[in-house]
N, C-alpha and C. Protein backbone atom coordinates (compact mmCIF):
# COMPACT_ATOMS: atom_id res chain seq x y z
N UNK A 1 0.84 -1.16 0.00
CA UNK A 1 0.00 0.00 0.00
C UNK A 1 0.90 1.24 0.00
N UNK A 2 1.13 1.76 -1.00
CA UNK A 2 2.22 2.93 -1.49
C UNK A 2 1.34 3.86 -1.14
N UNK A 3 0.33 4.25 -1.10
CA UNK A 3 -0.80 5.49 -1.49
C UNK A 3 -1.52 5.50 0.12
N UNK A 4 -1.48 6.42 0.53
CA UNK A 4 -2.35 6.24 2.09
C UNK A 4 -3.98 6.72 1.69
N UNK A 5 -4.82 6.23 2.85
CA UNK A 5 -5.84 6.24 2.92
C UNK A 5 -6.77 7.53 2.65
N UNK A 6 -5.97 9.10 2.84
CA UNK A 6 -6.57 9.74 2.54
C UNK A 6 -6.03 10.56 1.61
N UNK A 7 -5.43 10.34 0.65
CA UNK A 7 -5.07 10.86 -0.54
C UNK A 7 -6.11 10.75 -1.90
N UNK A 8 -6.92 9.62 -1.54
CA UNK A 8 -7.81 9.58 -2.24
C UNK A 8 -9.46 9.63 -1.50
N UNK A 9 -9.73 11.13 -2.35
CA UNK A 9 -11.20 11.59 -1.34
C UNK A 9 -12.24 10.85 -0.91
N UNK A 10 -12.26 9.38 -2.15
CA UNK A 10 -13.34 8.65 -2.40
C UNK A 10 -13.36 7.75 -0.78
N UNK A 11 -12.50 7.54 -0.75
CA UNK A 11 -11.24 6.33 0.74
C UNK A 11 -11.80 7.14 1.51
N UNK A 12 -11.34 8.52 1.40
CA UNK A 12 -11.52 9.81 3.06
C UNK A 12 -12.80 9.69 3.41
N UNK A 13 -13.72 10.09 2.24
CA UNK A 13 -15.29 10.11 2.71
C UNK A 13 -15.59 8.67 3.26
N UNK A 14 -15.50 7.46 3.13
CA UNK A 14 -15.76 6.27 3.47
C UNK A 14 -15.29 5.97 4.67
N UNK A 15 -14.10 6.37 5.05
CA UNK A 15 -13.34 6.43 6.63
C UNK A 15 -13.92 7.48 7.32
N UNK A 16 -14.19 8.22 7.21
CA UNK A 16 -15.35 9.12 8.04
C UNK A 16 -16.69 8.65 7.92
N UNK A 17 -17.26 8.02 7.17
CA UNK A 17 -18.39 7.59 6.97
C UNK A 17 -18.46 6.17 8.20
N UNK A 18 -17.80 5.86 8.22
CA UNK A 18 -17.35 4.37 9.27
C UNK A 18 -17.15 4.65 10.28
N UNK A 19 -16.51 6.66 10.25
CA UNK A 19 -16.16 6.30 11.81
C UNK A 19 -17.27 7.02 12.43
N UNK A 20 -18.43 7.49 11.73
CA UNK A 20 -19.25 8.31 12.54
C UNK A 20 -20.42 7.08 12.66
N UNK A 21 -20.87 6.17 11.80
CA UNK A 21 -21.83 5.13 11.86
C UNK A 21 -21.27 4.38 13.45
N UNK A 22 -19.88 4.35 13.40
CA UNK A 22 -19.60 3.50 14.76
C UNK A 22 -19.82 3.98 16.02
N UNK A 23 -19.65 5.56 15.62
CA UNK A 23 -19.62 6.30 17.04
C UNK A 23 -21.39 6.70 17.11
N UNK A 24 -22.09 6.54 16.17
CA UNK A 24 -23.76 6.44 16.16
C UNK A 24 -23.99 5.15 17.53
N UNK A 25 -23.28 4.03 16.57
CA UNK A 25 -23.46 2.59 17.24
C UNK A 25 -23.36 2.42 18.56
N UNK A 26 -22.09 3.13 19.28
CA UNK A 26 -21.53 2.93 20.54
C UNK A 26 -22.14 4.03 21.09
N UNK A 27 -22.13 5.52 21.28
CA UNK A 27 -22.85 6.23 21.64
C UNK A 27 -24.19 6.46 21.70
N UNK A 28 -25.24 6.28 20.73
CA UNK A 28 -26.49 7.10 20.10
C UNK A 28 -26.38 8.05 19.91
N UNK A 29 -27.72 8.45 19.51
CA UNK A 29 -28.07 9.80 18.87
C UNK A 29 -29.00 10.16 20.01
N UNK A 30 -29.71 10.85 19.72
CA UNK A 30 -31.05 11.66 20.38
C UNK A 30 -32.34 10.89 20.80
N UNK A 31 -32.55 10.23 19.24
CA UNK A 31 -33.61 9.00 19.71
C UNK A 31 -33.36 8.09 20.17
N UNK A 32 -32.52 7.22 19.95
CA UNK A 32 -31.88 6.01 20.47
C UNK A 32 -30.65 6.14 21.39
N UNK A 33 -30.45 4.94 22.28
CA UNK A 33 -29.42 4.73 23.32
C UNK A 33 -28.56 4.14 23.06
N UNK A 34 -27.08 4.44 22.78
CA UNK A 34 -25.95 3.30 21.87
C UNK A 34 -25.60 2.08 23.00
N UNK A 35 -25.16 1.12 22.23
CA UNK A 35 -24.28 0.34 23.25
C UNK A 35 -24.15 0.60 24.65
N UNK A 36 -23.04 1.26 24.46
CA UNK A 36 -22.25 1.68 26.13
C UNK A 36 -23.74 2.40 26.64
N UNK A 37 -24.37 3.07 26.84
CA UNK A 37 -25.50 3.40 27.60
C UNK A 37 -26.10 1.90 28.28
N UNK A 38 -26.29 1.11 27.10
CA UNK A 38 -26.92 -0.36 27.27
C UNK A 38 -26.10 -1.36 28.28
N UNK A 39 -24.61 -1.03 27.77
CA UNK A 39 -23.57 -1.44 28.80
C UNK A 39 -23.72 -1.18 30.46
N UNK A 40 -23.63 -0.01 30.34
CA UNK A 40 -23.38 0.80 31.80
C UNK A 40 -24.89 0.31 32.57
N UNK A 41 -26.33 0.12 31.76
CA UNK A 41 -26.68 0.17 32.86
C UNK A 41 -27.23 -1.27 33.25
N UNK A 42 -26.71 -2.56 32.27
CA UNK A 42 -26.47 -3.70 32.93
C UNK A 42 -25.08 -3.47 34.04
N UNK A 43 -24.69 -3.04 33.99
CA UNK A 43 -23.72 -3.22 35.17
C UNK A 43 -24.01 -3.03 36.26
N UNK A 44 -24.99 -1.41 35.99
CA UNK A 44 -25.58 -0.58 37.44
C UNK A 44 -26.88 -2.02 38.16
N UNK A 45 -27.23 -2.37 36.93
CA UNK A 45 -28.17 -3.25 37.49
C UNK A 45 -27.71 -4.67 38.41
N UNK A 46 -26.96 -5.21 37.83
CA UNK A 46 -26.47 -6.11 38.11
C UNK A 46 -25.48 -6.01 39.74
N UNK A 47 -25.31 -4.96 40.06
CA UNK A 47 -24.15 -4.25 41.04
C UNK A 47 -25.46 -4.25 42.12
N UNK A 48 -26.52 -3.80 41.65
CA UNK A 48 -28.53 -3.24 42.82
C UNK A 48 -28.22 -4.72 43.05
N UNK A 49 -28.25 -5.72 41.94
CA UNK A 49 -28.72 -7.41 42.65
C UNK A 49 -27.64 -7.43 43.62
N UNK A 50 -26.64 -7.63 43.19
CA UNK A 50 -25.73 -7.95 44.09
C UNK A 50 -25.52 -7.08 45.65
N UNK A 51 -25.49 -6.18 45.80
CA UNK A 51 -25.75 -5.87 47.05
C UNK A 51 -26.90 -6.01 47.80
N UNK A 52 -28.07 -6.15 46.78
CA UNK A 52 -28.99 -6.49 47.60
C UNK A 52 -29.32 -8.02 48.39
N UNK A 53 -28.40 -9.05 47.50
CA UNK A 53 -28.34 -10.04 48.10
C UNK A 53 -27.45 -10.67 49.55
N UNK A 54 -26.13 -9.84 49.57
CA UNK A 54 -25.18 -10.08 50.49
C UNK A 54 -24.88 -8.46 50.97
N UNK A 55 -25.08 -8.49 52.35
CA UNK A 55 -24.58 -7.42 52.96
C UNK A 55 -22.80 -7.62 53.01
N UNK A 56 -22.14 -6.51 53.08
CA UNK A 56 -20.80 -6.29 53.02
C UNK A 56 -20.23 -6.75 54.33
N UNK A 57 -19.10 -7.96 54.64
CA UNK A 57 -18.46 -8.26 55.86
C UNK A 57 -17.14 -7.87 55.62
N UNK A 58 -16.90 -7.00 56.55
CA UNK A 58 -15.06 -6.78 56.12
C UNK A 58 -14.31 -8.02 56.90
N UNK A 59 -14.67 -8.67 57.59
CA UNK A 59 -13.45 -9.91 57.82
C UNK A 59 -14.13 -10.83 57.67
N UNK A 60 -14.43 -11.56 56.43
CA UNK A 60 -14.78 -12.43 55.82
C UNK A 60 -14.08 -13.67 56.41
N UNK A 61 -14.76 -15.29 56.85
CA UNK A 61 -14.40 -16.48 57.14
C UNK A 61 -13.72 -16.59 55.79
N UNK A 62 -12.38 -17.63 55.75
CA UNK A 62 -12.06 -18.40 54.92
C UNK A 62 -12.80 -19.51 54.30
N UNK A 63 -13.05 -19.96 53.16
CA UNK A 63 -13.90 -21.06 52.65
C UNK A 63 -13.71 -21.88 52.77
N UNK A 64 -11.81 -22.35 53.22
CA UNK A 64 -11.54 -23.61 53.72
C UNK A 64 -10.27 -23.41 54.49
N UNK A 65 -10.14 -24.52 55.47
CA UNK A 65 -9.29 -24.31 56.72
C UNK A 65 -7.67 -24.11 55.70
N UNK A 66 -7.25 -23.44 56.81
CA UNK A 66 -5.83 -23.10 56.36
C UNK A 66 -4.72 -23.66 57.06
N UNK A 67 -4.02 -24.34 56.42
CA UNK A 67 -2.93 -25.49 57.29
C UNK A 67 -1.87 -24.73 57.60
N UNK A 68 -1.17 -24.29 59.26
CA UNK A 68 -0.51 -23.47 59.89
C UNK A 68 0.74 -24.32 59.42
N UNK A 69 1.77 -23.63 59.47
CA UNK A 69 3.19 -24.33 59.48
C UNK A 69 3.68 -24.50 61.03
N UNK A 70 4.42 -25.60 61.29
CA UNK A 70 4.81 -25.54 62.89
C UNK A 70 6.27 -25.49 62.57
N UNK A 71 7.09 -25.02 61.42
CA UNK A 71 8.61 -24.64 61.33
C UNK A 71 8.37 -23.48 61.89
N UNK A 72 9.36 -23.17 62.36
CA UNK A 72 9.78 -21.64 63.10
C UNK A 72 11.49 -21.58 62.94
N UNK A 73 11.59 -20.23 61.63
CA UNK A 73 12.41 -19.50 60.96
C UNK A 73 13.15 -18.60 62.25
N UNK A 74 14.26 -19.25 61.91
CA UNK A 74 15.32 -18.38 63.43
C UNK A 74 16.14 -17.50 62.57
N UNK A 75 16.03 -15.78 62.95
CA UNK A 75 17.18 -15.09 62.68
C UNK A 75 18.28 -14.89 63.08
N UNK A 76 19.45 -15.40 62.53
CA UNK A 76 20.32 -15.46 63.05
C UNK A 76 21.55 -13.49 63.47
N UNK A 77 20.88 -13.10 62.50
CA UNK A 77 21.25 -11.68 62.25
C UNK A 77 21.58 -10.75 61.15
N UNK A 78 22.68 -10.27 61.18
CA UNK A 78 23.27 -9.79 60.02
C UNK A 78 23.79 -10.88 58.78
N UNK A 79 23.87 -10.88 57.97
CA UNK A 79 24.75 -11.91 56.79
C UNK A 79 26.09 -11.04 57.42
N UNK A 80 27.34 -12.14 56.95
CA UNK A 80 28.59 -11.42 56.57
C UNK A 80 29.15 -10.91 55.42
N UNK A 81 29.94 -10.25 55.46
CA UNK A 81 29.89 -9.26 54.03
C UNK A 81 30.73 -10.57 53.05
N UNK A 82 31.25 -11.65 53.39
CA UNK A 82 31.90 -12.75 52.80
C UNK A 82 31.03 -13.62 52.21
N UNK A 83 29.86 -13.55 52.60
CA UNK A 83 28.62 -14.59 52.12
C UNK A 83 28.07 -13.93 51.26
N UNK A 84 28.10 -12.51 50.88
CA UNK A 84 27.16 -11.39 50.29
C UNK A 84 28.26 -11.68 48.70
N UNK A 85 28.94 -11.88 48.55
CA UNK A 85 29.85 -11.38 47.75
C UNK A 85 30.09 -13.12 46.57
N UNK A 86 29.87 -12.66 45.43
CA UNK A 86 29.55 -13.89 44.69
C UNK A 86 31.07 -14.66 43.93
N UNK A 87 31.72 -15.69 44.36
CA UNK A 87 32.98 -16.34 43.82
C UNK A 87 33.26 -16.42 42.35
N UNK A 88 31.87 -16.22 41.56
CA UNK A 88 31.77 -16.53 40.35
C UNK A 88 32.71 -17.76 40.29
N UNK A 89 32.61 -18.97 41.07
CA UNK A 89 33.94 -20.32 40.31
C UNK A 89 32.64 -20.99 39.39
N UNK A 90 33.84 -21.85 38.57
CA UNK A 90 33.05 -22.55 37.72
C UNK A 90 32.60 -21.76 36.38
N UNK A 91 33.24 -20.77 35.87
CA UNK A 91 33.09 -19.97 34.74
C UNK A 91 34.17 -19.26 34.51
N UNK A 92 34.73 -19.61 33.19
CA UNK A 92 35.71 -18.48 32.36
C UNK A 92 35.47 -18.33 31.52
N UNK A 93 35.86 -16.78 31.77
CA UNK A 93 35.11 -15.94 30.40
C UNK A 93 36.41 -16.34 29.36
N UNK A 94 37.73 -16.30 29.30
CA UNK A 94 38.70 -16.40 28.74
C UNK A 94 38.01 -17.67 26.78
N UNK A 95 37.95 -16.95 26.37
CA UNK A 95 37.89 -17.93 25.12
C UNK A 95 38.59 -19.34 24.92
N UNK A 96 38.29 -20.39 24.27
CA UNK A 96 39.15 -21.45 24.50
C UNK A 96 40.04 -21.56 23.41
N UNK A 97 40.39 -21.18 22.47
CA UNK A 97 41.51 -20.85 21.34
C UNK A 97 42.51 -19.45 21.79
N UNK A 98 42.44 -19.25 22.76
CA UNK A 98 43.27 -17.92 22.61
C UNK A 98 44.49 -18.36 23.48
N UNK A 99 45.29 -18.08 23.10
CA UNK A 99 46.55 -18.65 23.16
C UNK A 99 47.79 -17.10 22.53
N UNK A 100 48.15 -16.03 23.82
CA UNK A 100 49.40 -14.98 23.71
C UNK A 100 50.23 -15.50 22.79
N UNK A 101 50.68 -16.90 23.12
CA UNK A 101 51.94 -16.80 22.29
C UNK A 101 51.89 -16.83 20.62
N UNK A 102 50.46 -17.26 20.50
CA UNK A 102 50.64 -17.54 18.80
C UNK A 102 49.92 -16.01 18.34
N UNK A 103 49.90 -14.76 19.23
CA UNK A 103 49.39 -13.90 18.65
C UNK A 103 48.42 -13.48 19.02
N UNK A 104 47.43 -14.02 19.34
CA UNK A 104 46.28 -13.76 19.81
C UNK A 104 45.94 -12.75 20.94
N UNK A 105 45.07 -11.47 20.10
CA UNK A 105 44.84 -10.19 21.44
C UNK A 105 43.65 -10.17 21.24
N UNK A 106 43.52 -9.24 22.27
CA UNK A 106 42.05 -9.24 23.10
C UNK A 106 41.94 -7.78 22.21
N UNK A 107 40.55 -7.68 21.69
CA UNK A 107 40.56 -6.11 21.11
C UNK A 107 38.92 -5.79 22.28
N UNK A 108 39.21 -4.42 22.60
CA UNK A 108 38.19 -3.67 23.19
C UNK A 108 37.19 -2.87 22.33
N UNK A 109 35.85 -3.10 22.75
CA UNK A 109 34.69 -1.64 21.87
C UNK A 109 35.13 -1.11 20.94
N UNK A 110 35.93 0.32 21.71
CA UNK A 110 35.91 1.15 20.84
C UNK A 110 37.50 1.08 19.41
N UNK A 111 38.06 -0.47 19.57
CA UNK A 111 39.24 -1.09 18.94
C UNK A 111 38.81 -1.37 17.49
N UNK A 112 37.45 -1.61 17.55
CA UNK A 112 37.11 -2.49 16.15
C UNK A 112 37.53 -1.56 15.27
C-alpha cells in the first residue's frame, strides 16, 4: 500500500463515513441509546442485585481451613559481608583458542 488512505477523497469520505456510523453505534443519537449506555446500565443493574443479596463483611471467614506451618524461621542476624559477595567459580570468560603466544589479542569496543 504505497498510497495512504486519505489521498484519495473517495477512501476519506468512506473512513469518516465508518467512523461516525460506529460512534452512532456505541454512543447514540437523540432517539436512540448506543451500546455503552446499554452497557453501563447492565452493570448498574447487576451491582442493585448484588448488594442487595449479600450485605458487606469486612473480615470475611475463609472457605476452607488453612494449614498453619509448625517450622519456626530463626534469625540469626546480620549476613557477613563474605557470604554477600559472589565467587563466580566454575566460569571463564577467557575464550578457548586464545593462546598470547601464537598472537592472539584481546581487542576492546571502541578497537574495532
Amino acid at each position: 500500500m504505497s498510497k495512504s488512505i486519505f489521498q484519495s477523497p473517495k477512501k476519506a469520505l468512506m473512513m469518516v463515513g465508518a467512523t461516525m456510523f460506529g460512534a452512532v453505534i456505541l454512543v447514540g443519537s437523540e432517539d436512540r441509546e448506543g451500546a455503552l449506555v446499554h452497557a453501563a446500565a447492565s452493570v448498574e443493574n447487576n451491582a442493585a442485585k448484588a448488594s442487595a443479596r449479600q450485605e458487606f463483611n469486612a473480615n470475611p471467614q475463609p472457605m476452607r481451613q488453612v494449614q498453619r506451618s509448625s517450622e519456626v524461621i530463626e534469625i540469626d542476624g546480620w549476613a557477613e559481608d563474605t557470604d554477600l559477595i559472589d565467587d563466580t567459580s566454575g566460569f571463564d570468560p577467557t575464550p578457548d583458542e586464545f593462546d598470547p603466544a601464537d598472537g592472539d589479542e584481546y581487542y576492546l569496543e571502541d578497537e574495532f
